[in-house]
Protein backbone atom coordinates (compact mmCIF):
# COMPACT_ATOMS: atom_id res chain seq x y z
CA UNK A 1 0.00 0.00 0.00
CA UNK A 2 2.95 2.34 0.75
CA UNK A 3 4.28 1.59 -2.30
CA UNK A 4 1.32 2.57 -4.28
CA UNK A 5 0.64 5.81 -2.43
CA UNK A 6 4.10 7.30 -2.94
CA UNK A 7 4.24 6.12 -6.65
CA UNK A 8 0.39 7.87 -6.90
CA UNK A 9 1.48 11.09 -4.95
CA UNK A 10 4.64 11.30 -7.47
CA UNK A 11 2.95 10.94 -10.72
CA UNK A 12 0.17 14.00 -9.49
CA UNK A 13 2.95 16.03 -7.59
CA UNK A 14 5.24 15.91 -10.64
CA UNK A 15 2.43 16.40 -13.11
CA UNK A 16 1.21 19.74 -10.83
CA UNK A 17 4.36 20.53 -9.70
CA UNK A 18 5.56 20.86 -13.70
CA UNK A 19 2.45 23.03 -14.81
CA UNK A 20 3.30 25.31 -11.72
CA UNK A 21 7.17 26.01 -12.27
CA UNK A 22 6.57 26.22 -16.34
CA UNK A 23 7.70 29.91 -16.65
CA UNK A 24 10.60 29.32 -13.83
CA UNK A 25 11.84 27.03 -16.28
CA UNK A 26 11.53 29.02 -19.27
CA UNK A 27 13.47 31.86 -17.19
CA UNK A 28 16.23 29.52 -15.64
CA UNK A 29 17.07 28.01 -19.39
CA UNK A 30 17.31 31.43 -20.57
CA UNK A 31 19.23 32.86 -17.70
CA UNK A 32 21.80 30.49 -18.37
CA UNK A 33 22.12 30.64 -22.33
CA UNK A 34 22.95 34.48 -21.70
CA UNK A 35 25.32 33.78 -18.90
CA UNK A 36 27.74 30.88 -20.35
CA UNK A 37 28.26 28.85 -23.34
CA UNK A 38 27.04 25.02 -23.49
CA UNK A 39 23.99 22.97 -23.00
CA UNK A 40 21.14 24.29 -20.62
CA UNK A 41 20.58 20.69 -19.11
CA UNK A 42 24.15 19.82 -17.02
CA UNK A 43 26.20 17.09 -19.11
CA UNK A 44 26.64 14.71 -15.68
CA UNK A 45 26.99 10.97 -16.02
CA UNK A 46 24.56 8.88 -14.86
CA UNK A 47 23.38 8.23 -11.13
CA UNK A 48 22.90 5.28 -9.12
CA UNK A 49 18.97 4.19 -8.50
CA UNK A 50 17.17 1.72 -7.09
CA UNK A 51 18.43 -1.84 -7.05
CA UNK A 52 21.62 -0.22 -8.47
CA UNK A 53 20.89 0.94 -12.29
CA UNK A 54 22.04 4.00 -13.49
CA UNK A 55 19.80 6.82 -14.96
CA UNK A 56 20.03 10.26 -16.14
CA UNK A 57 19.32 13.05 -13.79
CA UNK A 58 17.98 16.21 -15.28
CA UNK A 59 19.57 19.46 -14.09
CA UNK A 60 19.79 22.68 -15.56
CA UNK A 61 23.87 23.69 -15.91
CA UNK A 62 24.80 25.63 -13.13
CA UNK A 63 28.63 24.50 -14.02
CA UNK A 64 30.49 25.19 -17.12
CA UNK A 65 30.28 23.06 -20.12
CA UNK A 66 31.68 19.55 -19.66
CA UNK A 67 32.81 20.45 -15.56
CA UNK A 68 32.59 16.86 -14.30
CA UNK A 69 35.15 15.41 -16.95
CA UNK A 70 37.33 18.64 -16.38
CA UNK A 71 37.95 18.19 -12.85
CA UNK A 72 38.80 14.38 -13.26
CA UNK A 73 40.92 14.78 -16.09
CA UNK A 74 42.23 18.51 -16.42
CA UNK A 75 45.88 18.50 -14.76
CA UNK A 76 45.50 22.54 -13.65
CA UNK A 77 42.27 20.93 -11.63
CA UNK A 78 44.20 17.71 -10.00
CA UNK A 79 44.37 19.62 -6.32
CA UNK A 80 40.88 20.93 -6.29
CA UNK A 81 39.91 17.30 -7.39
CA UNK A 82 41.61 15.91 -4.50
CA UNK A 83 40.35 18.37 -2.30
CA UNK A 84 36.80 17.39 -4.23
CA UNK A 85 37.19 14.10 -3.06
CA UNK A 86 38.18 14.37 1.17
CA UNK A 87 35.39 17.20 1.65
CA UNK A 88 32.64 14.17 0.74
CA UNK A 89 32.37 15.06 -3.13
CA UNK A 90 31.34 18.99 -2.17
CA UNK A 91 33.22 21.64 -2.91
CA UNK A 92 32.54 24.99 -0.42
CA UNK A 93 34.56 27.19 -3.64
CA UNK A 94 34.05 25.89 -6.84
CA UNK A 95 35.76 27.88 -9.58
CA UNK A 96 33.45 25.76 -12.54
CA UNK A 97 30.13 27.21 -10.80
CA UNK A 98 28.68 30.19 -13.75
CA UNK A 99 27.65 33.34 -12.37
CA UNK A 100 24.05 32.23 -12.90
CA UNK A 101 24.77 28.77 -11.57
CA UNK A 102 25.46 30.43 -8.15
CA UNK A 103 22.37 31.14 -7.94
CA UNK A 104 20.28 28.55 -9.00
CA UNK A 105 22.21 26.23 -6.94
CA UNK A 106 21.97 28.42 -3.39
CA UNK A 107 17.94 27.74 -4.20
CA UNK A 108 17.77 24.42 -5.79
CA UNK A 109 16.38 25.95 -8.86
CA UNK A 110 18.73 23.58 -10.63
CA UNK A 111 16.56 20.61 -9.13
CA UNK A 112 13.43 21.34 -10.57
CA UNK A 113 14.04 19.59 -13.65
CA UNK A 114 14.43 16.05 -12.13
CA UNK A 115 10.22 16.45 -11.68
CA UNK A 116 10.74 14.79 -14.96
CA UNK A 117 12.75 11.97 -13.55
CA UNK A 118 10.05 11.52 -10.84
CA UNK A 119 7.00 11.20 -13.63
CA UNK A 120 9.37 8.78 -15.46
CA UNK A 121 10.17 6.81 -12.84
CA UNK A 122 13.26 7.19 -12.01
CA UNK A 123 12.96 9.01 -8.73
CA UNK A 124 10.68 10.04 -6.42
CA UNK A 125 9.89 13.45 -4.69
CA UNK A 126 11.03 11.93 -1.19
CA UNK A 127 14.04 9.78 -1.26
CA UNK A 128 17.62 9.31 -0.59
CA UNK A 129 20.31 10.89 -2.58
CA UNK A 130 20.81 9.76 -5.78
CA UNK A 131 24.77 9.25 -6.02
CA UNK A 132 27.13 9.23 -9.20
CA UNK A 133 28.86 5.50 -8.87
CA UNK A 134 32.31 6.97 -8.30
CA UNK A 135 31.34 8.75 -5.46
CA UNK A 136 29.54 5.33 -3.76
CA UNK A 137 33.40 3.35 -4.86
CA UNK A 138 35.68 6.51 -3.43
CA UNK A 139 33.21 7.16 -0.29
CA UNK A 140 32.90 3.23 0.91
CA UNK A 141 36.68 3.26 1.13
CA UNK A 142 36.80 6.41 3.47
CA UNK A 143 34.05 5.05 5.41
CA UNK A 144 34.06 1.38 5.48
CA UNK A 145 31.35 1.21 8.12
CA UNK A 146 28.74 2.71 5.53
CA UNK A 147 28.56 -0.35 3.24
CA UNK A 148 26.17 -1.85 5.21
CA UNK A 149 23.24 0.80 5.11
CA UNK A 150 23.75 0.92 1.12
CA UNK A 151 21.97 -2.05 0.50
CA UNK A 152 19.37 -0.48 2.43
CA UNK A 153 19.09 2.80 0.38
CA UNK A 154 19.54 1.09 -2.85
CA UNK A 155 16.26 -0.95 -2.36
CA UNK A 156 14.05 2.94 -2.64
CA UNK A 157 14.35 5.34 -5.49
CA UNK A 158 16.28 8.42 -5.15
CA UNK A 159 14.36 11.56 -4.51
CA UNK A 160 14.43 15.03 -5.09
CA UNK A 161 14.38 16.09 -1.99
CA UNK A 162 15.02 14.16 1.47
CA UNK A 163 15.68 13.70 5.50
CA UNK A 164 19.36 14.66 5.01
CA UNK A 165 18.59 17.88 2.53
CA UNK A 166 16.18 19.68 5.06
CA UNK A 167 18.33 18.87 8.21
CA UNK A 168 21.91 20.39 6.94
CA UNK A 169 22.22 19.69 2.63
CA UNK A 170 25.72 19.66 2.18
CA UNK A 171 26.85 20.27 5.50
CA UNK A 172 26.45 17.13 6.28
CA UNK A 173 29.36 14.23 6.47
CA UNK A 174 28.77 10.83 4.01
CA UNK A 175 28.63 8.42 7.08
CA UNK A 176 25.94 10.51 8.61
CA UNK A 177 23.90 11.16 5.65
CA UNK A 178 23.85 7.63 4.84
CA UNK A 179 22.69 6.46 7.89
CA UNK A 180 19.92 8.73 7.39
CA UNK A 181 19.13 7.65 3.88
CA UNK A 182 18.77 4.08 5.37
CA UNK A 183 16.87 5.17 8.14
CA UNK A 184 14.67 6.66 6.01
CA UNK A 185 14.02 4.10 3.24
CA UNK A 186 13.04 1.52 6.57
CA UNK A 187 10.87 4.34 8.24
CA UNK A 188 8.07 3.66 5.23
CA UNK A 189 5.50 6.58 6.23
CA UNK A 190 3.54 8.42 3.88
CA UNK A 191 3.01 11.46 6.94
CA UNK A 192 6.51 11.47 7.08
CA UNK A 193 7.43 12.12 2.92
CA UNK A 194 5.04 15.04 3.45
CA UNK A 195 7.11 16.22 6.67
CA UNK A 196 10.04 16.44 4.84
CA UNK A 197 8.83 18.04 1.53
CA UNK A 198 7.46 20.53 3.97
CA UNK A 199 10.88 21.13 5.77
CA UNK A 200 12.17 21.69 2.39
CA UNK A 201 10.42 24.93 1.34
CA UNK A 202 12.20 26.99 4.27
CA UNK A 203 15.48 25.00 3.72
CA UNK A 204 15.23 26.02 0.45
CA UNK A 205 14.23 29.74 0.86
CA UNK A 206 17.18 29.74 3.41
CA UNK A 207 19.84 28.31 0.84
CA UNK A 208 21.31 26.96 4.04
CA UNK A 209 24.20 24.23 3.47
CA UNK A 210 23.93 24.84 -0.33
CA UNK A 211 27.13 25.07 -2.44
């Protein structure tokens, strides 16, 4: 029954939630075709979903062109990479964010393009994070004690928002959020999915723990 709730509360949410934030879209894809040159959806690989398979998240470009390649494989980028990689995959000063991208990022206005992902499918508007498979194989090494809440988190879809975005976003460690990710996927409450999307809005607003 849970199951079928949250997949019926995605497909209308999405569905409503697209109609609604129409013309933020059509503002947000021009914004950023003024402010840099390249594609208006980001160019990311693909992230890790339920039971494991990889799909394509929609987000508008808040980077510049071709940014996730360039850190990996651009020598001038090799310390900021490493840096990338012991500050849990966030970067607090990130010389690829555009002007624009600032922006949209401090108020998740990048996100609002995976609604598509969530009538698809994909993800759902209350989930875990939805992590690129690198970032799973690099962070299980750091923190060995994690592997065992991944299973966990791999059995529900990602979402677009979740229990570790509305209590700190990137603020928080990957052994912490994890935990909560598993925690969250084994809570199974429909009261609590609208808790959280309601904690969003003013973590949102706030742009707290954004970067």
């Amino acid at each position: 029954m849970y199951d079928f709730l949250k997949r019926l509360i995605d497909i209308i949410g999405s569905i409503v939630g697209l109609i609604i934030v129409s013309p933020i879209f059509l503002m947000v894809a021009l914004a950023i075709k003024l402010d840099s040159k390249g594609p208006i959806l980001a160019d990311t690989p693909m992230r890790v979903g339920k039971e494991g398979k990889l799909f394509k998240m929609y987000k508008f470009r808040s980077m510049i062109a071709n940014a996730h390649d360039i850190l990996r494989t651009d020598p001038s980028f090799k310390k900021l990479y490493e840096e990338y990689k012991k500050s849990n995959f966030k970067l607090t000063k990130d010389p690829r964010i555009t002007r624009v991208g600032k922006f949209i990022r401090k108020y998740s206005l990048d996100e609002l393009s995976q609604l598509v992902n969530v009538l698809k499918g994909e993800m759902s508007l209350v989930g875990p994070r939805a992590y690129y498979p690198d970032e799973l194989d690099q962070q299980q090494k750091s923190y060995p004690e994690s592997k065992k809440f991944l299973s966990i988190i791999l059995s529900g879809k990602p979402g677009v928002t979740g229990l570790w975005q509305v209590t700190g976003r990137s603020d928080i460690n990957f052994d912490k959020r994890v935990k909560m990710d598993a925690e969250y996927v084994q809570k199974k409450s429909i009261l609590f999915d609208f808790w959280i999307m309601l904690k969003t809005i003013p973590a949102v607003v706030s742009g707290r723990g954004a970067v």
